[in-house]
N, C-alpha and C. Protein backbone atom coordinates (compact mmCIF):
# COMPACT_ATOMS: atom_id res chain seq x y z
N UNK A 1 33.26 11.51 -3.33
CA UNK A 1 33.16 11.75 -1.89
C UNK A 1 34.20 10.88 -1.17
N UNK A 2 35.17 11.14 -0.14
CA UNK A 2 36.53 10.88 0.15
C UNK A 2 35.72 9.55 1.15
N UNK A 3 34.55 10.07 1.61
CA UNK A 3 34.22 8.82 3.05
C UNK A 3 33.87 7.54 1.88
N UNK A 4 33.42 7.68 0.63
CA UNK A 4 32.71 6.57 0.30
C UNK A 4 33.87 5.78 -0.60
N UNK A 5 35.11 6.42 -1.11
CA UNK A 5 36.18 6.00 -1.82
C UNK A 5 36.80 5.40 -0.32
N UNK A 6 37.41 5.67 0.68
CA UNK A 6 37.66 5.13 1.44
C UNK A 6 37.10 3.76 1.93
N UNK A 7 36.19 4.15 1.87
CA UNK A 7 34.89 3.01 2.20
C UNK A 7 35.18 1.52 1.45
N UNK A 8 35.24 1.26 0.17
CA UNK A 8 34.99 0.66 -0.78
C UNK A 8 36.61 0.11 -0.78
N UNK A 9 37.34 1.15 -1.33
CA UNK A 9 38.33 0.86 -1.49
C UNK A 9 39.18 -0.19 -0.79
N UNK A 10 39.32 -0.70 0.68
CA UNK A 10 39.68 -1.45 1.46
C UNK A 10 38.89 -2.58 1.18
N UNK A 11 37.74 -2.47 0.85
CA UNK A 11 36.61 -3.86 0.91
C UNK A 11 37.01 -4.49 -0.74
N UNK A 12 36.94 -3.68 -1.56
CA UNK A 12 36.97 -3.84 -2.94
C UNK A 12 38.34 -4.16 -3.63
N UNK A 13 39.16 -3.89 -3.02
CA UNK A 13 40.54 -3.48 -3.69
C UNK A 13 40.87 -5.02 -4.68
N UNK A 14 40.47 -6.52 -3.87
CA UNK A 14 40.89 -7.47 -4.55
C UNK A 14 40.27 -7.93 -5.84
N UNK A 15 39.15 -6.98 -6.06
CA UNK A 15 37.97 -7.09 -7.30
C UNK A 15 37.74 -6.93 -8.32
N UNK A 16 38.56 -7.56 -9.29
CA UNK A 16 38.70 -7.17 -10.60
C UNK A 16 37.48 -6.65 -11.83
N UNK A 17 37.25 -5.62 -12.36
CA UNK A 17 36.41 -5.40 -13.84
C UNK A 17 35.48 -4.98 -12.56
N UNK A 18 34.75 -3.43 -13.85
CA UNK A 18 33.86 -2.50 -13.01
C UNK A 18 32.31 -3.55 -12.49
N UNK A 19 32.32 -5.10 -13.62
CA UNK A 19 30.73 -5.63 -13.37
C UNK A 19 31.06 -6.14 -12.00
N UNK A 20 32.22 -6.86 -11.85
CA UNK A 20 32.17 -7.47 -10.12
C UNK A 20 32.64 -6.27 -9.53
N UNK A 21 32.83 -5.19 -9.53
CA UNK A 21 32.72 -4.18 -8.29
C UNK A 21 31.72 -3.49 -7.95
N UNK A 22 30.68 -3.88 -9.06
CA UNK A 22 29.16 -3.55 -9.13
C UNK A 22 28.35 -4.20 -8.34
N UNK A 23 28.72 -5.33 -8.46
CA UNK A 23 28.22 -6.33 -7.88
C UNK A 23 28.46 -6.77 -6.34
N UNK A 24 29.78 -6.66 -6.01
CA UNK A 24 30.31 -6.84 -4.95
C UNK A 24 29.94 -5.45 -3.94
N UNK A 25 29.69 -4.14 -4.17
CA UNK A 25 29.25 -3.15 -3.82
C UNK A 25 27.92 -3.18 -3.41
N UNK A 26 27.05 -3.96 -4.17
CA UNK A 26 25.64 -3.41 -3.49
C UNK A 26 25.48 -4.88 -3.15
N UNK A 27 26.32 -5.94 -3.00
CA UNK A 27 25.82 -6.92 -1.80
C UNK A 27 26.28 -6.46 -0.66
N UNK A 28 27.86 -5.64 -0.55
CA UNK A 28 27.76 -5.00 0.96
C UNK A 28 26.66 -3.95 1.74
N UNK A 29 26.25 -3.41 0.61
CA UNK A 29 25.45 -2.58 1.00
C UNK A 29 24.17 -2.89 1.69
N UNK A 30 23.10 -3.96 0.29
CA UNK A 30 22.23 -4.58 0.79
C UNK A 30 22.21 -5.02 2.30
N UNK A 31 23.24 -5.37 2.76
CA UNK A 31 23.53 -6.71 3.95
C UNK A 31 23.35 -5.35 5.23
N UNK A 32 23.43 -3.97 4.88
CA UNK A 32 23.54 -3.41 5.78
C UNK A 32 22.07 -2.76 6.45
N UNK A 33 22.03 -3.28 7.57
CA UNK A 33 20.40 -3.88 7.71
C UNK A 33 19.20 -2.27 7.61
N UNK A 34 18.29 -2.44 7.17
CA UNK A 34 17.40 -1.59 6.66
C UNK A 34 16.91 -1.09 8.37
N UNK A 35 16.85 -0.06 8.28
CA UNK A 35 16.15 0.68 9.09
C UNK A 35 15.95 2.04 9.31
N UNK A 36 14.62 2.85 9.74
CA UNK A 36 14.01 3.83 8.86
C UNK A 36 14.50 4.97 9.98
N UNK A 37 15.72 4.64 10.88
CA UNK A 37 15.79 6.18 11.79
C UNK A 37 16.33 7.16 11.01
N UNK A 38 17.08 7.07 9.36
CA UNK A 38 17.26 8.22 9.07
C UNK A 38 16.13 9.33 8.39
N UNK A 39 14.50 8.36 8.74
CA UNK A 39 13.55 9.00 7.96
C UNK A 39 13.45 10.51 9.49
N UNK A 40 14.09 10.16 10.49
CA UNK A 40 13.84 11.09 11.64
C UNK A 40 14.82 11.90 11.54
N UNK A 41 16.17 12.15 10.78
CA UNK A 41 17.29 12.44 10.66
C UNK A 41 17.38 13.65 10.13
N UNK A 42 18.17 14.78 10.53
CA UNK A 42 17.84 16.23 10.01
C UNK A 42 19.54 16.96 9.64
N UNK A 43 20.15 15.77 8.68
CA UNK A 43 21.51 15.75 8.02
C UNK A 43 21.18 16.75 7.35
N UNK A 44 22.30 17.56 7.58
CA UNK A 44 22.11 19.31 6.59
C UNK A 44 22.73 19.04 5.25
N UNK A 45 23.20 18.32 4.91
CA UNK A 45 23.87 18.02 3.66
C UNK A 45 23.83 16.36 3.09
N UNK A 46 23.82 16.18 1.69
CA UNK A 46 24.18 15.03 1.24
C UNK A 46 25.30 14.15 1.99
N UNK A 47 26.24 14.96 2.10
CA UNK A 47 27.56 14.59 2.52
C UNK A 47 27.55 13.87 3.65
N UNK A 48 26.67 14.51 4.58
CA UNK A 48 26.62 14.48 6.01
C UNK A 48 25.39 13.17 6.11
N UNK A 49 24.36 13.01 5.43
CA UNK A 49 23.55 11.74 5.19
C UNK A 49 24.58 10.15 4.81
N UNK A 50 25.59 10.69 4.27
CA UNK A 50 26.48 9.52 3.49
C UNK A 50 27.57 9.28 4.62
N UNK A 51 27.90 9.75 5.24
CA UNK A 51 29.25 9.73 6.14
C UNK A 51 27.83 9.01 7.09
N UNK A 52 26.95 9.30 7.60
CA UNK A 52 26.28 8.68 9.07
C UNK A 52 25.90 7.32 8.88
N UNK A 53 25.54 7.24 7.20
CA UNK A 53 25.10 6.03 7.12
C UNK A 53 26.35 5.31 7.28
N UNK A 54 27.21 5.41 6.41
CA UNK A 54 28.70 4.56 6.70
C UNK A 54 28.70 4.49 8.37
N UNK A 55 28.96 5.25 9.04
CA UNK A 55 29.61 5.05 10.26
C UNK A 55 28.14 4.13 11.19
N UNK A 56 27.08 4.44 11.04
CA UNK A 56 25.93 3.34 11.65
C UNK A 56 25.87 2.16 11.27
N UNK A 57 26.03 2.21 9.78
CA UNK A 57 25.91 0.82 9.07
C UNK A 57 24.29 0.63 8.84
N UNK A 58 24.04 1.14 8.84
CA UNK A 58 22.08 0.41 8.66
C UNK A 58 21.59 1.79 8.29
N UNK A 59 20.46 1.55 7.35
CA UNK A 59 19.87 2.87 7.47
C UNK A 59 19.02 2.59 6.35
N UNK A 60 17.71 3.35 5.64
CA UNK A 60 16.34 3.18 4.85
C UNK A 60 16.85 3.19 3.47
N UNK A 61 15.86 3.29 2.62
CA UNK A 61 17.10 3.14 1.26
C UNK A 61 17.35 4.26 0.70
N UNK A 62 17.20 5.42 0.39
CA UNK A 62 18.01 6.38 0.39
C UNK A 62 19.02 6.65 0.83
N UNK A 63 19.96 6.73 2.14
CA UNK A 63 21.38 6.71 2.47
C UNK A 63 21.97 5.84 1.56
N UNK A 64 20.92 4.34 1.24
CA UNK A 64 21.51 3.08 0.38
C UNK A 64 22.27 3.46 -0.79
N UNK A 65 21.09 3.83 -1.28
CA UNK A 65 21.18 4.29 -2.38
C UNK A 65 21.97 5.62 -3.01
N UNK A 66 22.00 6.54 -2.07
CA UNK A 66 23.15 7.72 -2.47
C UNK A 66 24.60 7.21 -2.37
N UNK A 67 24.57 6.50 -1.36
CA UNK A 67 25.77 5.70 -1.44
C UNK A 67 26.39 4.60 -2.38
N UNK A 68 25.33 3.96 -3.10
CA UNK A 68 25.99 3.52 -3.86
C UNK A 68 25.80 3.99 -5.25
N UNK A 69 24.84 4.65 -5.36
CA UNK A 69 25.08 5.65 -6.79
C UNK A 69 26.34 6.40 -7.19
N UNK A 70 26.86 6.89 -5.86
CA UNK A 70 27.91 7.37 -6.16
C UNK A 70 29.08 6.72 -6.11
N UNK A 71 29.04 5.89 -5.17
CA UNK A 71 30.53 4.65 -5.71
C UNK A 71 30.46 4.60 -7.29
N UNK A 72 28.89 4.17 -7.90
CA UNK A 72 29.02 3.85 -9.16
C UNK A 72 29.32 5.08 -10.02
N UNK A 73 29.02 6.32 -9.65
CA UNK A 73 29.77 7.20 -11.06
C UNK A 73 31.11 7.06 -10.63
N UNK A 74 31.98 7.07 -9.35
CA UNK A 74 33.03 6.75 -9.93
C UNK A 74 33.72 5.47 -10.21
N UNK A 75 33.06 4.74 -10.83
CA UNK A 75 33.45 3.81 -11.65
C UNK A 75 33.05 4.33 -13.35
N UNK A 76 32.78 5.15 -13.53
CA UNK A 76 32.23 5.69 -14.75
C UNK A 76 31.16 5.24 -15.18
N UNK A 77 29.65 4.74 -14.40
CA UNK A 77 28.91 4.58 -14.88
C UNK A 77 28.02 5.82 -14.59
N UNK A 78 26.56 5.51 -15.71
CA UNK A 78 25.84 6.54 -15.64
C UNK A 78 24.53 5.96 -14.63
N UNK A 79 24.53 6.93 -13.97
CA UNK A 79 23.85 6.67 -12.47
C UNK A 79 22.32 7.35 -12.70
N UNK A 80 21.18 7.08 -12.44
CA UNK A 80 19.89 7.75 -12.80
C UNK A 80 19.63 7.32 -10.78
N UNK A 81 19.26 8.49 -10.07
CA UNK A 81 18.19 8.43 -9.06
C UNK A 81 16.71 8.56 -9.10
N UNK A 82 15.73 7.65 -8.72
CA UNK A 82 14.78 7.41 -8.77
C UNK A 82 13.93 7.56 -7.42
N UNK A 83 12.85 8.41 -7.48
CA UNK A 83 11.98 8.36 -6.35
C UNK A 83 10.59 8.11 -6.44
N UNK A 84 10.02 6.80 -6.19
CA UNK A 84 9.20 6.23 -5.95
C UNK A 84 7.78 6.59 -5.38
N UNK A 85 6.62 6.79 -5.43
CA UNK A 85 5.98 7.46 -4.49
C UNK A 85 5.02 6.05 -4.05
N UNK A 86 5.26 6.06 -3.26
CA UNK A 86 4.09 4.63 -2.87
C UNK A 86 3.43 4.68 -1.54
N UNK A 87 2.77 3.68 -1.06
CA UNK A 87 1.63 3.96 0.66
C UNK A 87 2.03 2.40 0.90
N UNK A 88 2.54 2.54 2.39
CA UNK A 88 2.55 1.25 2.96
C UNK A 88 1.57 0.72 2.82
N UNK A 89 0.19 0.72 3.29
CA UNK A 89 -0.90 -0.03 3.59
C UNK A 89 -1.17 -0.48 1.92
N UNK A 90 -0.18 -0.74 0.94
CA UNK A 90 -0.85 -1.32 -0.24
C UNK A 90 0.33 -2.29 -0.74
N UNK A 91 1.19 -2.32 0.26
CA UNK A 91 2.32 -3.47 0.43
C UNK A 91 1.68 -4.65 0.83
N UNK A 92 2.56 -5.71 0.32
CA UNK A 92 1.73 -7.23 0.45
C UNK A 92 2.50 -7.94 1.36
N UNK A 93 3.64 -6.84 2.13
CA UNK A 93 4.50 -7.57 3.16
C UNK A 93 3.50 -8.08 4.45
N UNK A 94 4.18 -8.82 5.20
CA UNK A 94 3.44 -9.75 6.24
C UNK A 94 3.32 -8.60 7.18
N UNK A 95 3.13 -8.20 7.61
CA UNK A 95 3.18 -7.15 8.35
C UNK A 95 2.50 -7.74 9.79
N UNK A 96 2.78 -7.35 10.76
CA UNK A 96 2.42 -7.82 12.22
C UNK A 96 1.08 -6.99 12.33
N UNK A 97 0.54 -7.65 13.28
CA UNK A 97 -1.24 -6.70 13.31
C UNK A 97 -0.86 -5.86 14.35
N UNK A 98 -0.17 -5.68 15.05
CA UNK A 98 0.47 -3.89 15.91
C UNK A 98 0.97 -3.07 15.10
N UNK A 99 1.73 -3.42 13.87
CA UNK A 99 1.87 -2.59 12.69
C UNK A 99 0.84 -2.37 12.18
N UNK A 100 0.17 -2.96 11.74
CA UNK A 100 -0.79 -2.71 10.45
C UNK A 100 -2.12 -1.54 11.04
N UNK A 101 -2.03 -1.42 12.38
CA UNK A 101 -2.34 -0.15 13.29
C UNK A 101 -2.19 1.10 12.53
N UNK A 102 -0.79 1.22 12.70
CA UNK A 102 -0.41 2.79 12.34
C UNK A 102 -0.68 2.10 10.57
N UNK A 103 -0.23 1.27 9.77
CA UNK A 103 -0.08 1.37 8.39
C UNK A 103 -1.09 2.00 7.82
N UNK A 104 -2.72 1.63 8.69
CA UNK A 104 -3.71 2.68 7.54
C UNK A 104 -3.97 4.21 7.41
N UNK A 105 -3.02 4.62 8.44
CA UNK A 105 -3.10 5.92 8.24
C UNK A 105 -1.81 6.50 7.99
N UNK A 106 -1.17 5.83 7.40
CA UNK A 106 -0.05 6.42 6.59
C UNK A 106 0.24 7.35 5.23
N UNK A 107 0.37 8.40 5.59
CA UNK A 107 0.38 9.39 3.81
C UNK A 107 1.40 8.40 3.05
N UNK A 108 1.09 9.37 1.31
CA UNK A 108 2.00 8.98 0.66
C UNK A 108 3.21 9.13 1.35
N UNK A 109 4.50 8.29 0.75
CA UNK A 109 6.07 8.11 1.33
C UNK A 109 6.66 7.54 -0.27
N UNK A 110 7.90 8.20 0.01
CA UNK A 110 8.49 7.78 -1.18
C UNK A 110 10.09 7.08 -1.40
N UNK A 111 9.94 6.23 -1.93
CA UNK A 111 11.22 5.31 -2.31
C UNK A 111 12.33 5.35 -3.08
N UNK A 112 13.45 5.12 -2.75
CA UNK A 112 14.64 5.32 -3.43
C UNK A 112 15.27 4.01 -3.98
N UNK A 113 15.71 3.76 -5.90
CA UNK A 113 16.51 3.09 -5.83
C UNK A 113 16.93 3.60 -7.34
N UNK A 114 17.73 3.24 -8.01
CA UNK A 114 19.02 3.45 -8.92
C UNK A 114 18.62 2.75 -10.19
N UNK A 115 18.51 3.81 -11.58
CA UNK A 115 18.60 2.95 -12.51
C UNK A 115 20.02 3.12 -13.07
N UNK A 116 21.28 2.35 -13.14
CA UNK A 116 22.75 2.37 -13.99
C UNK A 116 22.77 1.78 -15.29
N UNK A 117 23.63 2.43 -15.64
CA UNK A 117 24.23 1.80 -17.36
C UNK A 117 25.50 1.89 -17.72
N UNK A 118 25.95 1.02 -18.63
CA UNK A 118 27.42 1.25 -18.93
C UNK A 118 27.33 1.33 -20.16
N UNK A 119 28.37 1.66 -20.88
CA UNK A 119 28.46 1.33 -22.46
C UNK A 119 28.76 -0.10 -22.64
N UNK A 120 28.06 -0.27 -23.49
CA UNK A 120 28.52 -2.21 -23.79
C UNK A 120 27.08 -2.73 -23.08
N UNK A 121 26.38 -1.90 -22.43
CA UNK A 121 25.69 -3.30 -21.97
C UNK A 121 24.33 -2.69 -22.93
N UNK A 122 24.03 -4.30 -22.64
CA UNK A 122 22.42 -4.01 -23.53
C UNK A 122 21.25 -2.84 -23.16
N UNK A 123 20.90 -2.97 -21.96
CA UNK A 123 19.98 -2.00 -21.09
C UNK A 123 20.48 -2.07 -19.66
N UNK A 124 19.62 -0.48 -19.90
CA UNK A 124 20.02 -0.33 -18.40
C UNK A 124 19.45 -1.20 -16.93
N UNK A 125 20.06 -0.97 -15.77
CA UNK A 125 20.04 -2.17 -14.81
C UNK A 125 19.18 -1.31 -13.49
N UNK A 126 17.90 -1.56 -13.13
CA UNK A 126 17.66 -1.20 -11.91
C UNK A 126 18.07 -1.70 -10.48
N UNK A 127 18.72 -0.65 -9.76
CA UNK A 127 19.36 -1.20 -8.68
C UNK A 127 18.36 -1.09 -7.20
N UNK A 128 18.25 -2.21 -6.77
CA UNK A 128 17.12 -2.00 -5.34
C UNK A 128 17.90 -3.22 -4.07
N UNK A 129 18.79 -2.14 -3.45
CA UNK A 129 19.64 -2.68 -2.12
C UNK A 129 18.92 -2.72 -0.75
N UNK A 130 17.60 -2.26 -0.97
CA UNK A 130 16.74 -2.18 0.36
C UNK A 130 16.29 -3.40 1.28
N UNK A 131 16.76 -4.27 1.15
CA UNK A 131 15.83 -4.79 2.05
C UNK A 131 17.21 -5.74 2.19
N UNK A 132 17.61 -6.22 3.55
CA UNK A 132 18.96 -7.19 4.22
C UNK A 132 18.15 -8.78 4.05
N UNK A 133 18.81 -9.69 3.29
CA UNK A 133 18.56 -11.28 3.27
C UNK A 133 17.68 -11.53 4.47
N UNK A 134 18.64 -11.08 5.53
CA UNK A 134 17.83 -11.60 7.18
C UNK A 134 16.45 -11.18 6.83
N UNK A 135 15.56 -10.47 6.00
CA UNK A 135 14.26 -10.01 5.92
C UNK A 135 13.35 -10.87 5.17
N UNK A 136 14.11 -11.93 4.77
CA UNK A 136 12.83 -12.64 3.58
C UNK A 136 11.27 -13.49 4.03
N UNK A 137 11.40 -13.65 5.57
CA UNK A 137 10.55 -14.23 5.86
C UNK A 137 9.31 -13.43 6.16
N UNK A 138 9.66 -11.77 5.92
CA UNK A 138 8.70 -10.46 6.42
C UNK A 138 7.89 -10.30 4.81
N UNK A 139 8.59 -11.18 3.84
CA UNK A 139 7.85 -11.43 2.39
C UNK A 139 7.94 -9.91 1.43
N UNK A 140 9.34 -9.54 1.83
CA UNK A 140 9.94 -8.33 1.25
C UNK A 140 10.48 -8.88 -0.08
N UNK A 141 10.70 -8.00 -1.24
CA UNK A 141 11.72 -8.48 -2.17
C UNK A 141 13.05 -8.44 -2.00
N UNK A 142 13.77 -9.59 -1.93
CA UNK A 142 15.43 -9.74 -1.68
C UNK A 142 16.38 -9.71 -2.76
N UNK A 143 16.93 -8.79 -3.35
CA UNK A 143 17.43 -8.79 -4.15
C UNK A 143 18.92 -9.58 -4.87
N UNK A 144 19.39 -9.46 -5.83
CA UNK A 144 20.41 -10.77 -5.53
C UNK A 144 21.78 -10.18 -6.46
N UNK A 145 21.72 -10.89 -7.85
CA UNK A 145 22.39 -10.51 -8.96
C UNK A 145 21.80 -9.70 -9.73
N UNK A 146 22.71 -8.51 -10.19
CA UNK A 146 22.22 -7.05 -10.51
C UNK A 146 21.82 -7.76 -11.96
N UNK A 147 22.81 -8.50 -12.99
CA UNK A 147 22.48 -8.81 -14.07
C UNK A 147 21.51 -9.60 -14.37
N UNK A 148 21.12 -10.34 -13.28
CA UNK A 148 19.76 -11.18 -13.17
C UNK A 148 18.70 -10.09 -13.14
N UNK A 149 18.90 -9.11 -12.99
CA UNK A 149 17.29 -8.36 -12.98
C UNK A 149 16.78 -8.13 -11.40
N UNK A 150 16.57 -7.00 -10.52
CA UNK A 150 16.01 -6.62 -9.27
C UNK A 150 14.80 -6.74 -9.98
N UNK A 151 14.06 -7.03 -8.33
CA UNK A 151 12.59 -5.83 -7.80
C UNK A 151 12.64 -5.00 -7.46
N UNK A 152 11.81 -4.21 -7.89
CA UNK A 152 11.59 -2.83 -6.89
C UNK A 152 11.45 -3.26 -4.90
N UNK A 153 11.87 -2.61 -4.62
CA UNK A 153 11.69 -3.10 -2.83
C UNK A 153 10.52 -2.48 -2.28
N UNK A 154 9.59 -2.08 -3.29
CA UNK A 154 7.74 -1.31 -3.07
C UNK A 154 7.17 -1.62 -4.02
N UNK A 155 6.06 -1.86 -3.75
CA UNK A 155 5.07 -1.80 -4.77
C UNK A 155 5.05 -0.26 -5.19
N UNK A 156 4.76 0.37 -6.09
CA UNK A 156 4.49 2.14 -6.33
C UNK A 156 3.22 2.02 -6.65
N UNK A 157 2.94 3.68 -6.45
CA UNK A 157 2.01 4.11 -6.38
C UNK A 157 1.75 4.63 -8.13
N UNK A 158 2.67 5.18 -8.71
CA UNK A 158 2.86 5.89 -9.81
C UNK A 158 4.24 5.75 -10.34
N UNK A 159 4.56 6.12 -11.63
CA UNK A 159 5.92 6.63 -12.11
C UNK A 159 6.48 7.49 -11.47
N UNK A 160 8.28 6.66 -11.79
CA UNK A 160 9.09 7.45 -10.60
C UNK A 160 9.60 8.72 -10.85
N UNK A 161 10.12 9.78 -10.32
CA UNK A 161 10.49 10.73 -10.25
C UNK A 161 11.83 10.68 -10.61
N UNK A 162 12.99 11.02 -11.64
CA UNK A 162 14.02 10.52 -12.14
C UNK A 162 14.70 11.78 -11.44
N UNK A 163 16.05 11.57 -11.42
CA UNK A 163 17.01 12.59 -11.00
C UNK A 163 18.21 12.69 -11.29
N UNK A 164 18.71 13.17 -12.13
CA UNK A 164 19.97 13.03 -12.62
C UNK A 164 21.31 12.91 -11.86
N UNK A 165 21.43 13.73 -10.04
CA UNK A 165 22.48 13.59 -9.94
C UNK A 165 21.86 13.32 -7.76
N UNK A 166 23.00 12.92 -7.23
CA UNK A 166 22.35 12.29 -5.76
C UNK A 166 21.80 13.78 -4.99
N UNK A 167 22.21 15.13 -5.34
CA UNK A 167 22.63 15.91 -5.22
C UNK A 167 21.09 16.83 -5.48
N UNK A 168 20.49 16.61 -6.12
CA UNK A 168 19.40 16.85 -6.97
C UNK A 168 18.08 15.96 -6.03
N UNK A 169 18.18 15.13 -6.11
CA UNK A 169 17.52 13.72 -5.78
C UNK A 169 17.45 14.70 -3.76
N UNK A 170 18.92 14.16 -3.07
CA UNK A 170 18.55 14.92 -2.24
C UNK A 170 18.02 16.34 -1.65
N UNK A 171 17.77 16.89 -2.68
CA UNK A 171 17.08 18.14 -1.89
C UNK A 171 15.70 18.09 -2.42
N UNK A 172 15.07 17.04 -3.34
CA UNK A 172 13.74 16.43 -3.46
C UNK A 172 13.46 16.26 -2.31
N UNK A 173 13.91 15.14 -1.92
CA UNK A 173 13.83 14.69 -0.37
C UNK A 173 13.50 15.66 0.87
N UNK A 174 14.65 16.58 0.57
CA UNK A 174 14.20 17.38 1.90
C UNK A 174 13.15 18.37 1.60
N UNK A 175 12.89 18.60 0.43
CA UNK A 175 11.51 19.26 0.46
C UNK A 175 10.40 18.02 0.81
N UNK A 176 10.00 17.51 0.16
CA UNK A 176 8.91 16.48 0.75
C UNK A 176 8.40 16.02 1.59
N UNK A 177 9.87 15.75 2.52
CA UNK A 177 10.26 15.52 4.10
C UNK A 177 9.31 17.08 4.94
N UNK A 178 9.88 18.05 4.41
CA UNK A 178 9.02 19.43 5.00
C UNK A 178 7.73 19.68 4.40
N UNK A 179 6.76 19.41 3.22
CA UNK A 179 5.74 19.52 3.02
C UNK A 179 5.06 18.34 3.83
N UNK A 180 5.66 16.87 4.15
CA UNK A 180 4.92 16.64 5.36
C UNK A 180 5.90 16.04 6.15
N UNK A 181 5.86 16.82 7.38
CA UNK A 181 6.36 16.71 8.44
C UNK A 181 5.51 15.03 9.14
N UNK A 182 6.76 15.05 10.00
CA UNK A 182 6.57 13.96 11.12
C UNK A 182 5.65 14.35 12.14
N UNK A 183 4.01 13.85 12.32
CA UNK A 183 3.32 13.56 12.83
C UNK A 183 3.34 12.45 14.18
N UNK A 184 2.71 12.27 14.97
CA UNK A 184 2.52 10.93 16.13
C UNK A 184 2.47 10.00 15.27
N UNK A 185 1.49 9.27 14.22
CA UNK A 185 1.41 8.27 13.69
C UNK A 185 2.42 8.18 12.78
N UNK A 186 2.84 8.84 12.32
CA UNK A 186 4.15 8.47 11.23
C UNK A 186 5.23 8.14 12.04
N UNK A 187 5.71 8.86 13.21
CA UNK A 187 6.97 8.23 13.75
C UNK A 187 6.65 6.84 14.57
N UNK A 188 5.59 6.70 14.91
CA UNK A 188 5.10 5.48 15.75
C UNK A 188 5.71 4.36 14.94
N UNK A 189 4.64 4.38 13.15
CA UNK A 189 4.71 3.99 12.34
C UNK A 189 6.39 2.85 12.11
N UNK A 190 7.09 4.03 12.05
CA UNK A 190 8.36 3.58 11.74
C UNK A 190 9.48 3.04 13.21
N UNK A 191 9.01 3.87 13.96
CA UNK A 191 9.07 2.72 15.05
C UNK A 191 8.96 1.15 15.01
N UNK A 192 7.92 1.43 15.25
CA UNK A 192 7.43 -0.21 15.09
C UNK A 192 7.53 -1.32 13.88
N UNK A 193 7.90 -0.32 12.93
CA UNK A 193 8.94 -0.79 11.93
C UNK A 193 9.94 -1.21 11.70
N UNK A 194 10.43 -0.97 12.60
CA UNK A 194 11.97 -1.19 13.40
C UNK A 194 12.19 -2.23 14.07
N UNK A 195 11.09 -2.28 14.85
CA UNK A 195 11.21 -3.20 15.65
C UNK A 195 10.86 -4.56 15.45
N UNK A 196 9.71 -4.62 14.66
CA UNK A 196 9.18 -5.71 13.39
C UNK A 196 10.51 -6.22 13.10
N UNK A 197 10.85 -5.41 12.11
CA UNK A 197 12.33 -6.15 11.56
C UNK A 197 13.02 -6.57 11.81
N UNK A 198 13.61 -6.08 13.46
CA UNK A 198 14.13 -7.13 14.28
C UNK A 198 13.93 -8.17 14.44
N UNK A 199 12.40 -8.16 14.75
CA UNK A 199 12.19 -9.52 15.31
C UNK A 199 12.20 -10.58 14.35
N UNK A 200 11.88 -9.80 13.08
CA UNK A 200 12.19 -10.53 11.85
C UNK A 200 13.58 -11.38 11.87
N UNK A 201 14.22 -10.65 12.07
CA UNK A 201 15.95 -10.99 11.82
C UNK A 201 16.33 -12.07 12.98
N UNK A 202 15.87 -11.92 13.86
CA UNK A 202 16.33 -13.17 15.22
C UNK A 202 15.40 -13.79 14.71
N UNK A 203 14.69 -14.37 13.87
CA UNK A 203 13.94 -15.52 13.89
C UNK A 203 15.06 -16.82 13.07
N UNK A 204 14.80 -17.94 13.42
CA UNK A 204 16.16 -19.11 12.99
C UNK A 204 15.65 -19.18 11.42
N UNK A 205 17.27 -19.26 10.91
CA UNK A 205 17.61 -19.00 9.43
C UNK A 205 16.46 -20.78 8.99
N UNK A 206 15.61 -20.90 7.85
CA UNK A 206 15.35 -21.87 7.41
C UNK A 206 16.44 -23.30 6.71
């Protein structure tokens, strides 16, 4: 995809060997602050989900994650998409008590993050860019060094839903997205999700 080679390419160019462009890729990414307006977002194409997130800079982890799955096949790795099915209200994040309002009546929702592999390496590496540093005090998992081993950025509900290509993965999505539609409490929900996180983020660094 020409927006995401562009993308990288200027940021990356001084970065030698595919493990530090691996690496150096999903700390830009991570840093790009989480927030759930593309769960309201009615992008007619993959393409068109990946170009908005670039140009906003922030967005839930799916944009994250298509985006950097695909930087990584073209680096020649083998890219696995993963969808998560999990329920806020069984997250152990701190959650504000005006959130935790809408959280108990939240349906299932489901999560995106990346399992990669290369040849040469021992096992494969789960990738989870969801959640921006500025978030650690909301008692999210912050992810760091890919070879150190991620968290998942959810607790799940069940085994994930694997997907071979972003392409695939996204039109999961948009069916799911249409078997349940956006309700009052679900967009509230993520609202105030939003706004949480903010306030998360202006709070002084420890």
């Amino acid at each position: 995809m020409i927006e995401i080679a562009k993308f990288f390419d200027g940021r990356l160019e001084n970065i030698e060997g595919v493990e530090r462009k691996v690496q150096s890729a999903f700390e830009i990414i991570r840093e790009f602050p989480y927030n759930s307006a593309s769960t309201f977002s009615k992008n007619e194409s993959l393409e068109e989900t990946v170009t908005n997130f670039l140009k906003i800079r922030a967005g839930s982890c799916s944009p994250k994650h298509y985006t950097l799955g695909l930087f990584y096949e073209s680096l020649g790795l083998d890219v696995r998409y993963l969808t998560y099915p999990f329920y806020w209200q069984e997250q152990k994040f701190k959650f504000s008590p005006s959130l935790n309002v809408f959280t108990e009546k939240m349906p299932i929702q489901f999560h995106t993050a990346l399992l990669i592999n290369k040849q040469g390496w021992s096992h494969p590496k789960l990738i989870d860019a969801t959640w921006d540093k500025a978030l650690e005090p909301a008692g999210v998992p912050i992810n760091f060094n890919i070879f150190s081993g991620h968290k998942l950025g959810i607790t799940p509900n069940s085994e994930p839903f694997v997907h071979i290509t972003a392409q695939i993965k996204w039109e999961f999505q948009r069916i799911s997205r249409d078997l349940t539609p956006l309700n009052k409490n679900i967009s509230n929900f993520y609202l105030a999700l939003n706004s949480w996180l903010s306030e998360i983020r202006r709070l002084p660094s420890l």
